[in-house]
C-alpha atoms as a PDB file:
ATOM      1  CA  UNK A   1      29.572 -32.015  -6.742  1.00  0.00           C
ATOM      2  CA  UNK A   2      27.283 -34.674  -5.850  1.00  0.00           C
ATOM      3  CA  UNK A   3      23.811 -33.318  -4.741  1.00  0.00           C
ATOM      4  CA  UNK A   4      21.389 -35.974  -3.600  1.00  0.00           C
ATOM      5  CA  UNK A   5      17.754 -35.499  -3.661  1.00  0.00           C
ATOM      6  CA  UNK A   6      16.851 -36.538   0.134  1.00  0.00           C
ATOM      7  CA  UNK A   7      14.362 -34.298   2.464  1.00  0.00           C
ATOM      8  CA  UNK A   8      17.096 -32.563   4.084  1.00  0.00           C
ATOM      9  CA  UNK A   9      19.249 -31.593   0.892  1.00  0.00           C
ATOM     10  CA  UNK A  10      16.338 -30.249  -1.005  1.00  0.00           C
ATOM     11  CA  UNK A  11      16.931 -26.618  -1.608  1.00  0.00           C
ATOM     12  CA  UNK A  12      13.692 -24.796   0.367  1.00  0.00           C
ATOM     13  CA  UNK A  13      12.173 -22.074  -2.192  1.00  0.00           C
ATOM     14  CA  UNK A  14       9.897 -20.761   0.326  1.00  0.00           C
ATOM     15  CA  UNK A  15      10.477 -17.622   2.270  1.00  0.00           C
ATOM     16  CA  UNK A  16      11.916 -18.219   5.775  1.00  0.00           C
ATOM     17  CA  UNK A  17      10.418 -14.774   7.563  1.00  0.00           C
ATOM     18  CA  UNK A  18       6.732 -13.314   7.357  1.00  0.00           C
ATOM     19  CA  UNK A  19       6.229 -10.621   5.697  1.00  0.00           C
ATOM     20  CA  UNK A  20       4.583  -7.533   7.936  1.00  0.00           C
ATOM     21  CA  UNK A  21       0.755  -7.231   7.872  1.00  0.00           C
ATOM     22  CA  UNK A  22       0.020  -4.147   6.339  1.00  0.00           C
ATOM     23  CA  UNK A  23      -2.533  -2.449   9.530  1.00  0.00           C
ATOM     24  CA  UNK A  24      -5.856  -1.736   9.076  1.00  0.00           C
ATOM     25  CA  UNK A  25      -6.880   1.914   9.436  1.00  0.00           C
ATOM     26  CA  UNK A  26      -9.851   3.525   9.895  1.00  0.00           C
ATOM     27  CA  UNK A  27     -11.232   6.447  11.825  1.00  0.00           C
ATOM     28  CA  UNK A  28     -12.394   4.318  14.303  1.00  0.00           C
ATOM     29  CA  UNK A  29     -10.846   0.873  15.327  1.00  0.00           C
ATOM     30  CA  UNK A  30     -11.920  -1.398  12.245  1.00  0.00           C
ATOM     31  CA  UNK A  31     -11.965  -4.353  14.584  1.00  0.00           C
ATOM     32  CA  UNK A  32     -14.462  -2.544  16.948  1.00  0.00           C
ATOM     33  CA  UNK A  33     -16.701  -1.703  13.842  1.00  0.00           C
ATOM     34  CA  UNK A  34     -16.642  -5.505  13.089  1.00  0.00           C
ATOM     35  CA  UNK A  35     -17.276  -6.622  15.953  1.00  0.00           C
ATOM     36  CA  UNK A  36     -20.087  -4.377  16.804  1.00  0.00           C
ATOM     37  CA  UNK A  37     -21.737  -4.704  13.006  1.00  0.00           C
ATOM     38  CA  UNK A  38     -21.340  -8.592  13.415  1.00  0.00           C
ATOM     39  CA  UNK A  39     -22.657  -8.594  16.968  1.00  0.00           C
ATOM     40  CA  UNK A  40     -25.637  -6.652  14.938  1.00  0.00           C
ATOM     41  CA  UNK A  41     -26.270  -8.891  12.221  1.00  0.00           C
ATOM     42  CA  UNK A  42     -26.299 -11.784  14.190  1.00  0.00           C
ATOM     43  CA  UNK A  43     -29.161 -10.374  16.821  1.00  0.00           C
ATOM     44  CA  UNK A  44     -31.151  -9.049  13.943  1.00  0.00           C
ATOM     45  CA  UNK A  45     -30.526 -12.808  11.998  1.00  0.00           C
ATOM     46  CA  UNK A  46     -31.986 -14.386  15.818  1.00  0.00           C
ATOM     47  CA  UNK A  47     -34.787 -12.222  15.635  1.00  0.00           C
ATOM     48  CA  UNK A  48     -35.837 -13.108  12.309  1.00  0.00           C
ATOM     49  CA  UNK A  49     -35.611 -16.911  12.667  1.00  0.00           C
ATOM     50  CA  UNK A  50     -37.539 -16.862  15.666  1.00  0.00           C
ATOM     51  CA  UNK A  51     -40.097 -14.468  14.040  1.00  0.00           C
ATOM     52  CA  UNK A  52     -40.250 -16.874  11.181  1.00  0.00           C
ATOM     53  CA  UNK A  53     -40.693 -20.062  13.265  1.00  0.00           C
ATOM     54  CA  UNK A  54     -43.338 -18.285  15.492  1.00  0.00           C
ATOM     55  CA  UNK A  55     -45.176 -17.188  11.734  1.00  0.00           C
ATOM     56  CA  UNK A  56     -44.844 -21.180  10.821  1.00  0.00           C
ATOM     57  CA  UNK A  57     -46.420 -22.650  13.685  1.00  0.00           C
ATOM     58  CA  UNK A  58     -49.618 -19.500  13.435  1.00  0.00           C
ATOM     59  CA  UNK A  59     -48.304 -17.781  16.358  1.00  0.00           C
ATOM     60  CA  UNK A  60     -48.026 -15.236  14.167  1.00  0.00           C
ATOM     61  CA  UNK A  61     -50.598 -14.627  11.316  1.00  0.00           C
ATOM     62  CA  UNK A  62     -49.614 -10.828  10.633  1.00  0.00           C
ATOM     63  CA  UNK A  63     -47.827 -11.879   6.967  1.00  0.00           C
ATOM     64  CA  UNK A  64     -47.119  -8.094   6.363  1.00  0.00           C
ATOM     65  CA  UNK A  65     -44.825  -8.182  10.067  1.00  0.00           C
ATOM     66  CA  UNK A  66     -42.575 -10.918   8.427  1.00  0.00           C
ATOM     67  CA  UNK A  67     -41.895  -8.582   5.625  1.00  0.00           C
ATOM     68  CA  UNK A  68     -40.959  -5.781   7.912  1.00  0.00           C
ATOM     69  CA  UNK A  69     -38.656  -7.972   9.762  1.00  0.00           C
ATOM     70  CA  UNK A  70     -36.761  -9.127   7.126  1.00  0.00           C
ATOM     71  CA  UNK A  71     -36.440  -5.853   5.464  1.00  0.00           C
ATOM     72  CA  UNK A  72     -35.629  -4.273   8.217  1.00  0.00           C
ATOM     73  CA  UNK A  73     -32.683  -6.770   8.730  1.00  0.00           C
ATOM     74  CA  UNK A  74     -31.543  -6.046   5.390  1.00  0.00           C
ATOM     75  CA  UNK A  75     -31.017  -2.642   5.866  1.00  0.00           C
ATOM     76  CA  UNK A  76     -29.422  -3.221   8.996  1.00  0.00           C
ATOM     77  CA  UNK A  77     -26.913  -5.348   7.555  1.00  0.00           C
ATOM     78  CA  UNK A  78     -26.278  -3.079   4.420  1.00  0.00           C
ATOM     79  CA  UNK A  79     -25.941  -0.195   7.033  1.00  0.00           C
ATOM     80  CA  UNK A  80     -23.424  -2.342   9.175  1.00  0.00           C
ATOM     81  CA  UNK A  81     -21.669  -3.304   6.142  1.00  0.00           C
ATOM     82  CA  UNK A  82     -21.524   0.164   4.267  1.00  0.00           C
ATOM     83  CA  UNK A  83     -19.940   1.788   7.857  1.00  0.00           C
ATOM     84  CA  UNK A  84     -17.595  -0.276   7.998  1.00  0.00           C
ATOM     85  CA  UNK A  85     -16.034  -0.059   4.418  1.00  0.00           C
ATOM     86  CA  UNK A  86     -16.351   3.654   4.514  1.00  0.00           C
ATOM     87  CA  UNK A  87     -14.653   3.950   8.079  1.00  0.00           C
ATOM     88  CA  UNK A  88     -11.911   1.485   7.045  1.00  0.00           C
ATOM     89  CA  UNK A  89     -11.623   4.282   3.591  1.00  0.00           C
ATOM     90  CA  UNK A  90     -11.724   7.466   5.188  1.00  0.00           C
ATOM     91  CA  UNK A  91      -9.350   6.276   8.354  1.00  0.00           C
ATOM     92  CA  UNK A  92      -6.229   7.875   9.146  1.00  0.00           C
END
């Protein structure tokens, strides 16, 4: 046998079908609690910047509200974040 090495005679080692996604599960839809805890984050992230550049340009001289803010953000995201693992966990 003569085998040549040209582009169309090379022996293909990849797969040629996808393998099925396994689904996400969760009690509720896991791409509605991602979408909702992203859609959360992102406000509360707004919020801050704008908080911050209003505290850099003295609109705002309260230095103990900037502190709030982010915290409050924090636990917003951790809360966003810790519902959606344990909804994707406990789902059917």
């Amino acid at each position: 046998m003569d085998h040549q090495n040209t582009p169309d005679n090379k022996p293909s080692f990849t797969p040629e079908f996808d393998l099925p996604k396994p689904k996400a599960k969760g009690f509720i839809n896991p791409r509605v609690v991602k979408t909702i805890s992203f859609t959360i984050v992102s406000i509360s992230l707004l919020i801050c910047t704008v908080l911050s550049i209003l505290a850099i340009w003295d609109f705002i001289v309260q230095d103990d509200l900037m502190w709030r803010a982010f915290s409050t953000m924090l636990v917003v995201a951790l809360a966003s974040w810790t519902f959606s693992a344990i909804n994707e966990r406990f789902g059917d």
